[in-house]
N, C-alpha and C. Protein backbone atom coordinates (compact mmCIF):
# COMPACT_ATOMS: atom_id res chain seq x y z
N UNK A 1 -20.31 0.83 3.65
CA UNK A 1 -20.42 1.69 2.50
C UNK A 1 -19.38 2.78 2.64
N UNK A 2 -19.01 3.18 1.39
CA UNK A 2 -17.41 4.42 1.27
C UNK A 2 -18.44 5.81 1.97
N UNK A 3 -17.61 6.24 2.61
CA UNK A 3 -17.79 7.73 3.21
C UNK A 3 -18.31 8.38 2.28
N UNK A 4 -18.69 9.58 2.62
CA UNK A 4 -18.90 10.63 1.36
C UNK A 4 -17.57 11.29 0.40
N UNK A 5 -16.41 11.18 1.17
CA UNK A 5 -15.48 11.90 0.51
C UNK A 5 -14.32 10.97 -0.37
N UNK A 6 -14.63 9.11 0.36
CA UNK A 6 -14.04 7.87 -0.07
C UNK A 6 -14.50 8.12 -1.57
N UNK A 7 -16.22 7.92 -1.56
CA UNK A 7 -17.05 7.70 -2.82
C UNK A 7 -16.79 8.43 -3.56
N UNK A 8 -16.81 9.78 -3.63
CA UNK A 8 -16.23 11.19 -4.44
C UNK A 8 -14.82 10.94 -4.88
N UNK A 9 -13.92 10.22 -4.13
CA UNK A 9 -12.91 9.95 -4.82
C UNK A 9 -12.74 8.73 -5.46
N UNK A 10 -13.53 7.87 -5.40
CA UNK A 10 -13.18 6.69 -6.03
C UNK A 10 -14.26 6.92 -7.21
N UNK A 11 -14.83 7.66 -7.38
CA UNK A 11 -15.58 8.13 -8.52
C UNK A 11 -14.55 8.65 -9.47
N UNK A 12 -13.65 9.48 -8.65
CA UNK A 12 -12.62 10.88 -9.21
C UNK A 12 -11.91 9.92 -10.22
N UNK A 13 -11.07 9.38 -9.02
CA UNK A 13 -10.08 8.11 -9.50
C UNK A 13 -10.55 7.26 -10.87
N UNK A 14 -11.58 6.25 -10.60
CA UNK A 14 -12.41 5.48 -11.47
C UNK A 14 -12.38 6.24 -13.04
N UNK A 15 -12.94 7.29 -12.96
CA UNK A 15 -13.45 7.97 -14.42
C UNK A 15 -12.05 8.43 -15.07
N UNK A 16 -10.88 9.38 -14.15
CA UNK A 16 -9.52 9.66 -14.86
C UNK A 16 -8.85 8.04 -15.17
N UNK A 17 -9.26 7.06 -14.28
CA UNK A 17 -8.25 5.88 -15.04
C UNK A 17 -8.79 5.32 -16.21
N UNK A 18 -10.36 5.57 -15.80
CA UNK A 18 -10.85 5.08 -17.70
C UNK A 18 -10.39 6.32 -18.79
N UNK A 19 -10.92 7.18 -18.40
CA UNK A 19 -10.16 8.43 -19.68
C UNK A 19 -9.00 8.36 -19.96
N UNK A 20 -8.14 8.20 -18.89
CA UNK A 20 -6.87 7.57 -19.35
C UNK A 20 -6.31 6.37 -20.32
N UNK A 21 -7.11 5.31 -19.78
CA UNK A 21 -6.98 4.02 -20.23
C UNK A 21 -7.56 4.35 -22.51
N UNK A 22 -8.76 5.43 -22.36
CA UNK A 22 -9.21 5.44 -23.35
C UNK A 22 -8.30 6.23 -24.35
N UNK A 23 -7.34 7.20 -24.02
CA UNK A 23 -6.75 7.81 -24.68
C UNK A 23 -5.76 7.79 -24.41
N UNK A 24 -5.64 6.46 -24.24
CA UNK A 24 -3.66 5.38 -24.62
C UNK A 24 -4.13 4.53 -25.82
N UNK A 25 -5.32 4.53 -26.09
CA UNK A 25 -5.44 3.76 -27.39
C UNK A 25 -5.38 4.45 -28.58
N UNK A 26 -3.98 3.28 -28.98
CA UNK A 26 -3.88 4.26 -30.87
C UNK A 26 -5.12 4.43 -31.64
N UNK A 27 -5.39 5.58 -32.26
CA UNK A 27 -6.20 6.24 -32.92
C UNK A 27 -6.56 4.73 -34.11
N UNK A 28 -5.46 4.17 -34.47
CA UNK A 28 -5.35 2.89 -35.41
C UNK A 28 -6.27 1.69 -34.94
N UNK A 29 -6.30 2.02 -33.85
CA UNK A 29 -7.15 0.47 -32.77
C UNK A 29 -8.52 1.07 -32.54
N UNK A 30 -8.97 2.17 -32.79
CA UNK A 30 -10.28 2.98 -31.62
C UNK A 30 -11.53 1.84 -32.84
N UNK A 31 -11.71 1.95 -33.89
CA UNK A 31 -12.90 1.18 -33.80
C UNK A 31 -12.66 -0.70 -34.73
N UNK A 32 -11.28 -0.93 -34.57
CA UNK A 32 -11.50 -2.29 -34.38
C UNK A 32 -11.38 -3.42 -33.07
N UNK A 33 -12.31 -4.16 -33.48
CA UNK A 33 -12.33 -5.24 -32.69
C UNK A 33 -11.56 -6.48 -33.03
N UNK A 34 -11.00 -7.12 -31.63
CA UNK A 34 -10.14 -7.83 -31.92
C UNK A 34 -10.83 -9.46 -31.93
N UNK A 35 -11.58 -9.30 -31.73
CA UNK A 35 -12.47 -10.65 -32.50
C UNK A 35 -14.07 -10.29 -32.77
N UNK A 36 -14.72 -11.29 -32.88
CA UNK A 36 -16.48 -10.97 -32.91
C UNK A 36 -17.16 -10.88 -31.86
N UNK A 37 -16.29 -11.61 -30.72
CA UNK A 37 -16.98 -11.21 -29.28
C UNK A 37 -16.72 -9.68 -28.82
N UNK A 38 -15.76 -9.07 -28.98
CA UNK A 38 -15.21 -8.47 -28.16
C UNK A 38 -15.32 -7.11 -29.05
N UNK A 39 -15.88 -6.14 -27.76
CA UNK A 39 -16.37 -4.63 -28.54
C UNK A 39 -14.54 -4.11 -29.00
N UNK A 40 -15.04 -2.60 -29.84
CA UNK A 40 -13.75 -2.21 -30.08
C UNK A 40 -13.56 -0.93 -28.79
N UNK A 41 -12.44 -0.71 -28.79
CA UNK A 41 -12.29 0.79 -27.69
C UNK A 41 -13.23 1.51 -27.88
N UNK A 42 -14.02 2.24 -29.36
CA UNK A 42 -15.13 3.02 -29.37
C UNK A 42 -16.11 2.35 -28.98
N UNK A 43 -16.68 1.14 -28.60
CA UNK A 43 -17.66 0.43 -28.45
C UNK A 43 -18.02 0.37 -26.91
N UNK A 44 -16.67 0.34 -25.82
CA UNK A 44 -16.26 0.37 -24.78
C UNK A 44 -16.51 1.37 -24.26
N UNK A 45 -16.41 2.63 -24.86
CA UNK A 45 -16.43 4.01 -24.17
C UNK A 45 -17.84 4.66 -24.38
N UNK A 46 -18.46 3.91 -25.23
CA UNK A 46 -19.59 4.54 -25.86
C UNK A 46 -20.59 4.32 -24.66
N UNK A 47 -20.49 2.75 -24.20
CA UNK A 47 -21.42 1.48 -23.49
C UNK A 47 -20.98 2.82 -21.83
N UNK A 48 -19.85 2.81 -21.34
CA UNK A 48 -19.70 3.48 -20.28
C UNK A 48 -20.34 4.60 -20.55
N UNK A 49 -20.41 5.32 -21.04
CA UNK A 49 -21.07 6.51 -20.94
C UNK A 49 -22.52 6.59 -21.14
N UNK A 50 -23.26 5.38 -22.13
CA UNK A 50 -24.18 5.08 -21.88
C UNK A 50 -24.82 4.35 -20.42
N UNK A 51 -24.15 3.83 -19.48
CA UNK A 51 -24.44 3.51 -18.14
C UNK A 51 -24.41 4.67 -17.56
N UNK A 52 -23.49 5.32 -17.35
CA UNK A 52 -23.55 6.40 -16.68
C UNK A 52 -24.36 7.30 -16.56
N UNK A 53 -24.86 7.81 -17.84
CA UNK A 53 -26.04 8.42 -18.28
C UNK A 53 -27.43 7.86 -17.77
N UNK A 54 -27.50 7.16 -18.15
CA UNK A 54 -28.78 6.42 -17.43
C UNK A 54 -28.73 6.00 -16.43
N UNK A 55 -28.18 5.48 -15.18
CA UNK A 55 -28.17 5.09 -13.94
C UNK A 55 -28.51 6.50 -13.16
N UNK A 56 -27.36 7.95 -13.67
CA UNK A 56 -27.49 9.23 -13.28
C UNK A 56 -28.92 10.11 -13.11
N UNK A 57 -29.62 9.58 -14.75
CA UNK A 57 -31.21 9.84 -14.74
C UNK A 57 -31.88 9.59 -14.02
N UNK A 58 -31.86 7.81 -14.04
CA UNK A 58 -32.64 7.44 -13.20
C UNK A 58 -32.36 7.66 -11.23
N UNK A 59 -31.17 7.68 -10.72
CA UNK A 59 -31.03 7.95 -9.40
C UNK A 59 -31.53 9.34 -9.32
N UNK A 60 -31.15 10.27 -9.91
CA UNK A 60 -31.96 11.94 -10.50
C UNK A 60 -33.63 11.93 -9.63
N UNK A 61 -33.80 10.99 -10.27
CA UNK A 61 -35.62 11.05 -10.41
C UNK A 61 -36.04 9.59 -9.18
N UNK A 62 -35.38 8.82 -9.08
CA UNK A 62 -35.71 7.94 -7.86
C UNK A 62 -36.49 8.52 -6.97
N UNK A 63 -37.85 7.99 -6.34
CA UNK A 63 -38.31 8.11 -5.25
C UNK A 63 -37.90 8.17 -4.08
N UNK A 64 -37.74 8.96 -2.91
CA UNK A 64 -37.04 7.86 -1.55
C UNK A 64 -37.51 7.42 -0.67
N UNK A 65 -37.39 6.15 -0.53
CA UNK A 65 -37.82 4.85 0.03
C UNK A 65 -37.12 5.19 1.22
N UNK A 66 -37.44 4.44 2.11
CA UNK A 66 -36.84 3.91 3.75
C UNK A 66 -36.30 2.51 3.41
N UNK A 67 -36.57 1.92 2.50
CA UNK A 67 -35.97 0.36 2.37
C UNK A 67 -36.23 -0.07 1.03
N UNK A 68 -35.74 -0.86 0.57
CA UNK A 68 -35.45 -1.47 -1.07
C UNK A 68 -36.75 -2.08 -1.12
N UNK A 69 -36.82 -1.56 -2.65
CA UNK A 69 -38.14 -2.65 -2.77
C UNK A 69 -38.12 -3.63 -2.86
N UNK A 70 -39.41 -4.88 -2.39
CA UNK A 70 -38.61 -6.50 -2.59
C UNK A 70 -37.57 -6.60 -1.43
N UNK A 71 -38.05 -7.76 -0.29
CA UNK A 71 -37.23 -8.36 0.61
C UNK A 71 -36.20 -9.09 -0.12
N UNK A 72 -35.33 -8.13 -0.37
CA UNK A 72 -33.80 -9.35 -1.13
C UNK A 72 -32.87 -8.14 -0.20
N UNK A 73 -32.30 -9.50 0.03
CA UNK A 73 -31.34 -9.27 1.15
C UNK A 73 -29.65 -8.16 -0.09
N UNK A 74 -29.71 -7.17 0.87
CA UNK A 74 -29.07 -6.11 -0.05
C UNK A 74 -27.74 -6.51 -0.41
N UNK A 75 -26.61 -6.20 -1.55
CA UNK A 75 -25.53 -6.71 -1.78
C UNK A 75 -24.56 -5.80 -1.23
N UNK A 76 -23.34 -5.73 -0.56
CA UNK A 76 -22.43 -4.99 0.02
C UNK A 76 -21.50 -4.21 -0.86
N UNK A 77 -21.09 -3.14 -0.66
CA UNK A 77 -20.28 -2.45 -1.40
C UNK A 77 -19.27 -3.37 -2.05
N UNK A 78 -18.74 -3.94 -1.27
CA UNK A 78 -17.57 -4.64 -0.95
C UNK A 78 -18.10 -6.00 -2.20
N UNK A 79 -18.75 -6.29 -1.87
CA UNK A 79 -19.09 -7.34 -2.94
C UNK A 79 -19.73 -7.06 -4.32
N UNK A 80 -20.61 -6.05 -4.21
CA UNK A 80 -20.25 -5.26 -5.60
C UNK A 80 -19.08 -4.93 -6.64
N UNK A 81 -18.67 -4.19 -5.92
CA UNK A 81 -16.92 -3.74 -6.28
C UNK A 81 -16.24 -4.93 -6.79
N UNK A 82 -16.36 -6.41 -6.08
CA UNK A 82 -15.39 -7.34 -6.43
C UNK A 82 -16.14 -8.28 -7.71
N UNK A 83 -17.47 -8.36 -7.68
CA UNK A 83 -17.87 -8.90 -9.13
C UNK A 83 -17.50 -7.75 -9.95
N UNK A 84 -18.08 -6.98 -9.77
CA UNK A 84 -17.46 -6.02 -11.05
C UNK A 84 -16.19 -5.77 -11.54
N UNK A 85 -14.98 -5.98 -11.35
CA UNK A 85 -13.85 -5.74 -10.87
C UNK A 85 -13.15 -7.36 -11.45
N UNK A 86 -13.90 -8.71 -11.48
CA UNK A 86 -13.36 -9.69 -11.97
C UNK A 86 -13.64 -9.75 -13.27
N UNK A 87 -12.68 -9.86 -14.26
CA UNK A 87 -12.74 -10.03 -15.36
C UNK A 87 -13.09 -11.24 -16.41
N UNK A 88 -12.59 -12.19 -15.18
CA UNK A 88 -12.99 -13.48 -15.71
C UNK A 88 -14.25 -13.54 -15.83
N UNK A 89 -15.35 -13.04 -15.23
CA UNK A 89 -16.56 -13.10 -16.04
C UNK A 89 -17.31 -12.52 -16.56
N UNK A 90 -18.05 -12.55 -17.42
CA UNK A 90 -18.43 -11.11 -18.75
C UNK A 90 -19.70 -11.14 -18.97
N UNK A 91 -20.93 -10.75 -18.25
CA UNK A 91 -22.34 -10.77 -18.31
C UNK A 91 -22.27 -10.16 -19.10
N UNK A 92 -23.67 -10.14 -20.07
CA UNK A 92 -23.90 -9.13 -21.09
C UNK A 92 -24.51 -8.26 -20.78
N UNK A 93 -23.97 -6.93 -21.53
CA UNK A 93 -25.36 -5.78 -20.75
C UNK A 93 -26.40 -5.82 -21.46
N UNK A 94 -26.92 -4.99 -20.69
CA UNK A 94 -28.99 -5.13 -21.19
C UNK A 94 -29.21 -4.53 -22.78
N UNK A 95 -29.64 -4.96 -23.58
CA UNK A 95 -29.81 -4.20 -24.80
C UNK A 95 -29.45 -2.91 -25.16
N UNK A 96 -29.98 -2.09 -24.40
CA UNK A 96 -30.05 -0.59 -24.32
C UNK A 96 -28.75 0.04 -23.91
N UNK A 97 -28.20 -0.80 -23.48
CA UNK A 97 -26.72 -0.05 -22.90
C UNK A 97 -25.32 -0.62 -23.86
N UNK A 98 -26.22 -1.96 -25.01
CA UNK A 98 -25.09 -1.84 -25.86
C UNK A 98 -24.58 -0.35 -26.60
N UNK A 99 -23.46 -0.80 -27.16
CA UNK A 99 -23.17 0.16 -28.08
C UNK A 99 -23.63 0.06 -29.54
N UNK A 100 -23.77 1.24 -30.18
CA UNK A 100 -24.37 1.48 -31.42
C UNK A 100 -23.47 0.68 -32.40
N UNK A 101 -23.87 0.30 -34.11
CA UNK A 101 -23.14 -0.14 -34.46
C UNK A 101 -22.02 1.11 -35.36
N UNK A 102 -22.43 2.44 -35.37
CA UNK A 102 -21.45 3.05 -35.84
C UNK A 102 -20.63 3.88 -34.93
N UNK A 103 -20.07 3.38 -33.87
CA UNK A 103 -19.36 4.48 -32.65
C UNK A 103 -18.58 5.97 -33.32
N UNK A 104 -19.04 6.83 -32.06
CA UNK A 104 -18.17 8.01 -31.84
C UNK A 104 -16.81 7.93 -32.01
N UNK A 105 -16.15 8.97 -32.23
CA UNK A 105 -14.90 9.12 -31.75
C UNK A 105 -14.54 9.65 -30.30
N UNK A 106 -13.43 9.53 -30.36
CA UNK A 106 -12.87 9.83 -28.57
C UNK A 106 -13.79 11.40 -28.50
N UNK A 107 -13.15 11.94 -29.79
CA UNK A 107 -13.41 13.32 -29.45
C UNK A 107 -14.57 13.58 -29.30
N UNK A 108 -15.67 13.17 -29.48
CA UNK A 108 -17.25 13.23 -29.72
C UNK A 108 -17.87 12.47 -27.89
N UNK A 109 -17.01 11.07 -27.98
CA UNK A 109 -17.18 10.60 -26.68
C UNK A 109 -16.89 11.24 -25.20
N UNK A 110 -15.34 11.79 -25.39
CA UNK A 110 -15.00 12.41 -24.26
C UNK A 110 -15.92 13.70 -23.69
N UNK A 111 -16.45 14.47 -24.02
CA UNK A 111 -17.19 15.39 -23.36
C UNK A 111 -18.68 14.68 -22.89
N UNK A 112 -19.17 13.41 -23.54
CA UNK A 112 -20.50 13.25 -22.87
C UNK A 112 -19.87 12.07 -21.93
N UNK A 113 -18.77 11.60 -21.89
CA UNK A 113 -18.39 10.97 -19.99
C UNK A 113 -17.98 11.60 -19.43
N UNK A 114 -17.47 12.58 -19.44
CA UNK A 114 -16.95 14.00 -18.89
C UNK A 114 -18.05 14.35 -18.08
N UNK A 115 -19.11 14.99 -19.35
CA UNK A 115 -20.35 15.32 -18.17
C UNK A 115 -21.06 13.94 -17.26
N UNK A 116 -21.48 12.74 -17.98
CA UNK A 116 -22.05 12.12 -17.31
C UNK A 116 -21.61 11.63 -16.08
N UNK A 117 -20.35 11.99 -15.98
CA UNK A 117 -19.31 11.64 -14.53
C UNK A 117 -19.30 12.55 -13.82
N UNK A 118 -19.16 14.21 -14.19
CA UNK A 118 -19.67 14.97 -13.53
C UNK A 118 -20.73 15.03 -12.63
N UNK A 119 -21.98 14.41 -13.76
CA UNK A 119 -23.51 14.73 -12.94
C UNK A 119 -23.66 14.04 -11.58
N UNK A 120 -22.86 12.67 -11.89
CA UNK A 120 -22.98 11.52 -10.93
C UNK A 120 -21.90 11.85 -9.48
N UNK A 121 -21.54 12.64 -9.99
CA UNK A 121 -19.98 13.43 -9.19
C UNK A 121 -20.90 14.28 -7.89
N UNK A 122 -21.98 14.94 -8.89
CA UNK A 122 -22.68 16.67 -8.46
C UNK A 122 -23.65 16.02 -7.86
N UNK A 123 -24.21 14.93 -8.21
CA UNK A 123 -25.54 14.23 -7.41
C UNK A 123 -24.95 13.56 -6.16
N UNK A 124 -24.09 12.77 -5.79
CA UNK A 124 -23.52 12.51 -4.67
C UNK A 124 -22.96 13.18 -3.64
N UNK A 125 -22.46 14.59 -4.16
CA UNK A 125 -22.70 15.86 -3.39
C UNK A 125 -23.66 16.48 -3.06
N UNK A 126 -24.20 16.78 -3.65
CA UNK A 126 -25.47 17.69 -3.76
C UNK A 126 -26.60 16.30 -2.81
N UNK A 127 -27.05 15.29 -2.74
CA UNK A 127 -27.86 14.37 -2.20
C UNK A 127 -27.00 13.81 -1.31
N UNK A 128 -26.15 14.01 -1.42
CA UNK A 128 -25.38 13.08 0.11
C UNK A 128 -26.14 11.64 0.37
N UNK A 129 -26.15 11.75 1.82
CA UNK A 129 -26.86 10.92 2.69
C UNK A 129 -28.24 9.95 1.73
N UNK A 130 -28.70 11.24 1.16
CA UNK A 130 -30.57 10.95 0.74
C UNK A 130 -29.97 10.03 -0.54
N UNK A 131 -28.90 9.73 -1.11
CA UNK A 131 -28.92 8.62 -1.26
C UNK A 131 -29.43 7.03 -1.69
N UNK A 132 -28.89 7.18 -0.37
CA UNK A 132 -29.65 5.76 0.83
C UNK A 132 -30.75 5.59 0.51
N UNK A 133 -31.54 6.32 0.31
CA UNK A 133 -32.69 6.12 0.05
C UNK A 133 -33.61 6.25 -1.18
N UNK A 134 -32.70 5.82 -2.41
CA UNK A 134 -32.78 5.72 -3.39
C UNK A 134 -32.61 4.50 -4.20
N UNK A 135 -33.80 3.90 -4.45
CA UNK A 135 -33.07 2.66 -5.38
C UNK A 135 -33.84 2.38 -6.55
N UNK A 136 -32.51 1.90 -7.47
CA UNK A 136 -32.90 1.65 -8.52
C UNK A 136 -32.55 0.15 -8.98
N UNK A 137 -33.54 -0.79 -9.50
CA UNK A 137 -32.84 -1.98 -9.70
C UNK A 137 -31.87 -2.18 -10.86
N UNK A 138 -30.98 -3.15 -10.66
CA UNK A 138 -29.87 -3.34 -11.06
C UNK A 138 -29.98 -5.11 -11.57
N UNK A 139 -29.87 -5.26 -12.82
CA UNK A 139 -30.17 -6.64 -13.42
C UNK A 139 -29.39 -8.24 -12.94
N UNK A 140 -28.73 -7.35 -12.21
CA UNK A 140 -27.47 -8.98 -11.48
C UNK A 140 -27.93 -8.44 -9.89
N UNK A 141 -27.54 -7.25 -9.99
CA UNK A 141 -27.67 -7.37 -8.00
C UNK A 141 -29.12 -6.97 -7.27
N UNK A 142 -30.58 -6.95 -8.52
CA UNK A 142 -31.10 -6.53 -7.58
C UNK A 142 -31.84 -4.83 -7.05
N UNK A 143 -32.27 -4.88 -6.25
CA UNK A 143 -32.43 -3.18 -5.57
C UNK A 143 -31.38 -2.71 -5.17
N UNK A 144 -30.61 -1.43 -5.47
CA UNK A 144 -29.54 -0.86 -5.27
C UNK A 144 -29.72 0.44 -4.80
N UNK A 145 -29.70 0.91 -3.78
CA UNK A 145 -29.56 2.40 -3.52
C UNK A 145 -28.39 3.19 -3.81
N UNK A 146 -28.91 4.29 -4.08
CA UNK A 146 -27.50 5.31 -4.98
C UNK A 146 -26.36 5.06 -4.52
N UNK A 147 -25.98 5.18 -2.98
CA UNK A 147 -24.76 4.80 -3.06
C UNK A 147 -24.09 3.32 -3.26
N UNK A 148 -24.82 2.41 -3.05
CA UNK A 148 -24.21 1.41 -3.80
C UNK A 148 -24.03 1.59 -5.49
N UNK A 149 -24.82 2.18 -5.96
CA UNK A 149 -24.66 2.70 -7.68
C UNK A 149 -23.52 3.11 -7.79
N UNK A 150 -23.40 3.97 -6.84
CA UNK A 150 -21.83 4.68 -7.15
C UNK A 150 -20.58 4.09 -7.39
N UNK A 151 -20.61 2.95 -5.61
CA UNK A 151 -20.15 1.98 -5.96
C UNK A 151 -19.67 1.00 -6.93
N UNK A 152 -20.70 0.65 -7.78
CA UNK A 152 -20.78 0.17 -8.66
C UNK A 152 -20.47 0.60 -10.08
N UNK A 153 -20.84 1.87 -10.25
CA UNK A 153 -20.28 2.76 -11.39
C UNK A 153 -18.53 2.91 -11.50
N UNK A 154 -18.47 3.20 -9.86
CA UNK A 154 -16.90 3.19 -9.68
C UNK A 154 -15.88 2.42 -10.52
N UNK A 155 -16.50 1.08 -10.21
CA UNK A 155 -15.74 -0.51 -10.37
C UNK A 155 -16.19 -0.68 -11.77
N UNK A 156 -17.03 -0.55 -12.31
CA UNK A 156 -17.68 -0.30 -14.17
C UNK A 156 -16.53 0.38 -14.69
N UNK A 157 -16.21 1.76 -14.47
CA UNK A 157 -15.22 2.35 -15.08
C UNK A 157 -14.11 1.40 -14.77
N UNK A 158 -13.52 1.33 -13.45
CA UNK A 158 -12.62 0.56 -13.24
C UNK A 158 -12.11 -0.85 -14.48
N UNK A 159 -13.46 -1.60 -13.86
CA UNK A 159 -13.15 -3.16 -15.36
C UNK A 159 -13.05 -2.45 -16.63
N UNK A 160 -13.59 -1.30 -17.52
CA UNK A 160 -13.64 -1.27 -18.79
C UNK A 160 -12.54 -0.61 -18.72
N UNK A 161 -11.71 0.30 -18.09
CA UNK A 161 -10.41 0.89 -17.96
C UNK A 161 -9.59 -0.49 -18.70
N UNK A 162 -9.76 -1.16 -17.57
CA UNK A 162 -8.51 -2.60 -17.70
C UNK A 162 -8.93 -3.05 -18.72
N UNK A 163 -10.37 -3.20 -19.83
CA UNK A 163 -10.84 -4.26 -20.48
C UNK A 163 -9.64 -3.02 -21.86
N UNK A 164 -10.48 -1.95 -21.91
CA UNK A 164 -9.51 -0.83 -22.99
C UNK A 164 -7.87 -1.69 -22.95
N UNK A 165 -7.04 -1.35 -21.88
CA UNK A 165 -5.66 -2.01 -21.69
C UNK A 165 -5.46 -3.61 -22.71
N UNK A 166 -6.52 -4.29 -22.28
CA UNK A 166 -7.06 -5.72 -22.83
C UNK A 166 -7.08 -5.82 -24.16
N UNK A 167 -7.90 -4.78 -24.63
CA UNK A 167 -8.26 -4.58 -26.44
C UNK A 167 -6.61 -3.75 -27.01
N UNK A 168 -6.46 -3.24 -26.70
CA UNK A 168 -5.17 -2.38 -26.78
C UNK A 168 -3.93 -3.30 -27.21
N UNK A 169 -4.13 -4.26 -26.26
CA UNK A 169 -2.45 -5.27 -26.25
C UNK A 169 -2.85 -6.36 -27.37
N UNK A 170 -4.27 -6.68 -27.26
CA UNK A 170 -4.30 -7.95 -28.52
C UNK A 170 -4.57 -7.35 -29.76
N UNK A 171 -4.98 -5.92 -29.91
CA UNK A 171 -5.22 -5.32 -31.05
C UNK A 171 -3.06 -5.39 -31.60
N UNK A 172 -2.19 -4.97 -30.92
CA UNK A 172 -1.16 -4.54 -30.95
C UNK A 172 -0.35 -5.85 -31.19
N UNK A 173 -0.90 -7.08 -30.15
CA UNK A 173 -0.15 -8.08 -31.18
C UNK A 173 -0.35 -8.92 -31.73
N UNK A 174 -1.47 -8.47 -32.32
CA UNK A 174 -1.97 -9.10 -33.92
C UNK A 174 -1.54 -8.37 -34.82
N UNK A 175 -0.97 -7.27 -34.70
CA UNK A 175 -0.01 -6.07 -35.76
C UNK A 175 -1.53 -5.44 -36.96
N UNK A 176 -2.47 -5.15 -35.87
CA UNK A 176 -3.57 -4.72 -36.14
C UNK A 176 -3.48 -3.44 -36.17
């Protein structure tokens, strides 16, 4: 698992390359989609900040355990990071973490991932270690303790960074 000061930065990193990634998209592209599968940039940023938000709550308020609930053998940072992180495959998220059908704008969006990256920023400081001893389940991997969340939040921003880049180039050459 990343150090305390690894995780804090790959949090840092993670959230400026999605904010970045989100506001390289022309204002012209933010709420179309470039087919019926595929959310638009507002749809993308909405869904991240909706994870964030809620994973943050819930690690917030987590009990702490000495061990995951349910003998399932725990998933590694390392292997977290790399499903999340492949693009080639596209689970759906859970109902609740879709996006709405009338999205925000950047400007409306950017201050609530701002904070919700913050909180998750201030809780990994502020709880350190205690952590570990936090879990919340996670619909593909399972019981997850906070710092694997983090983990995992990390590499979330990370793929939707690249997925934004993704919507961006086929929005652009379809002369959309």
């Amino acid at each position: 698992m990343a150090s305390p000061p690894d995780l804090d930065h790959a949090l840092d990193v993670s959230g400026r390359q999605f904010m970045a990634a989100a506001e390289a998209c022309p204002a012209e592209h933010w709420l179309l989609n470039p087919d019926a599968d595929t959310w638009s940039p507002a749809q993308i940023v909405e869904h991240v900040v909706k994870v964030e938000q809620a994973v943050g709550n819930a690690l917030a308020v987590a009990p702490h355990a000495d061990e995951a609930p349910g003998a399932v053998e725990p998933a590694t940072a390392e292997a977290i990071r790399t499903a999340l992180l492949d693009r080639t495959v596209h689970p759906p998220a859970p109902p609740h973490m879709l996006p709405c059908e009338a999205p925000a704008s950047l400007e409306d969006l950017r201050p609530q991932f701002e904070a919700a990256h913050a909180a998750l920023r201030a809780l990994e400081r502020t709880v350190g270690d205690g952590l570990h001893h936090r879990y919340v389940k996670h619909g593909r991997f399972g019981q997850l303790n906070g710092r694997q969340w983090l983990v995992l939040l990390a590499a979330h921003a990370e793929r939707h960074a690249e997925q934004l880049h993704e919507v961006s180039a086929r929005l652009a050459a379809a002369g959309r």
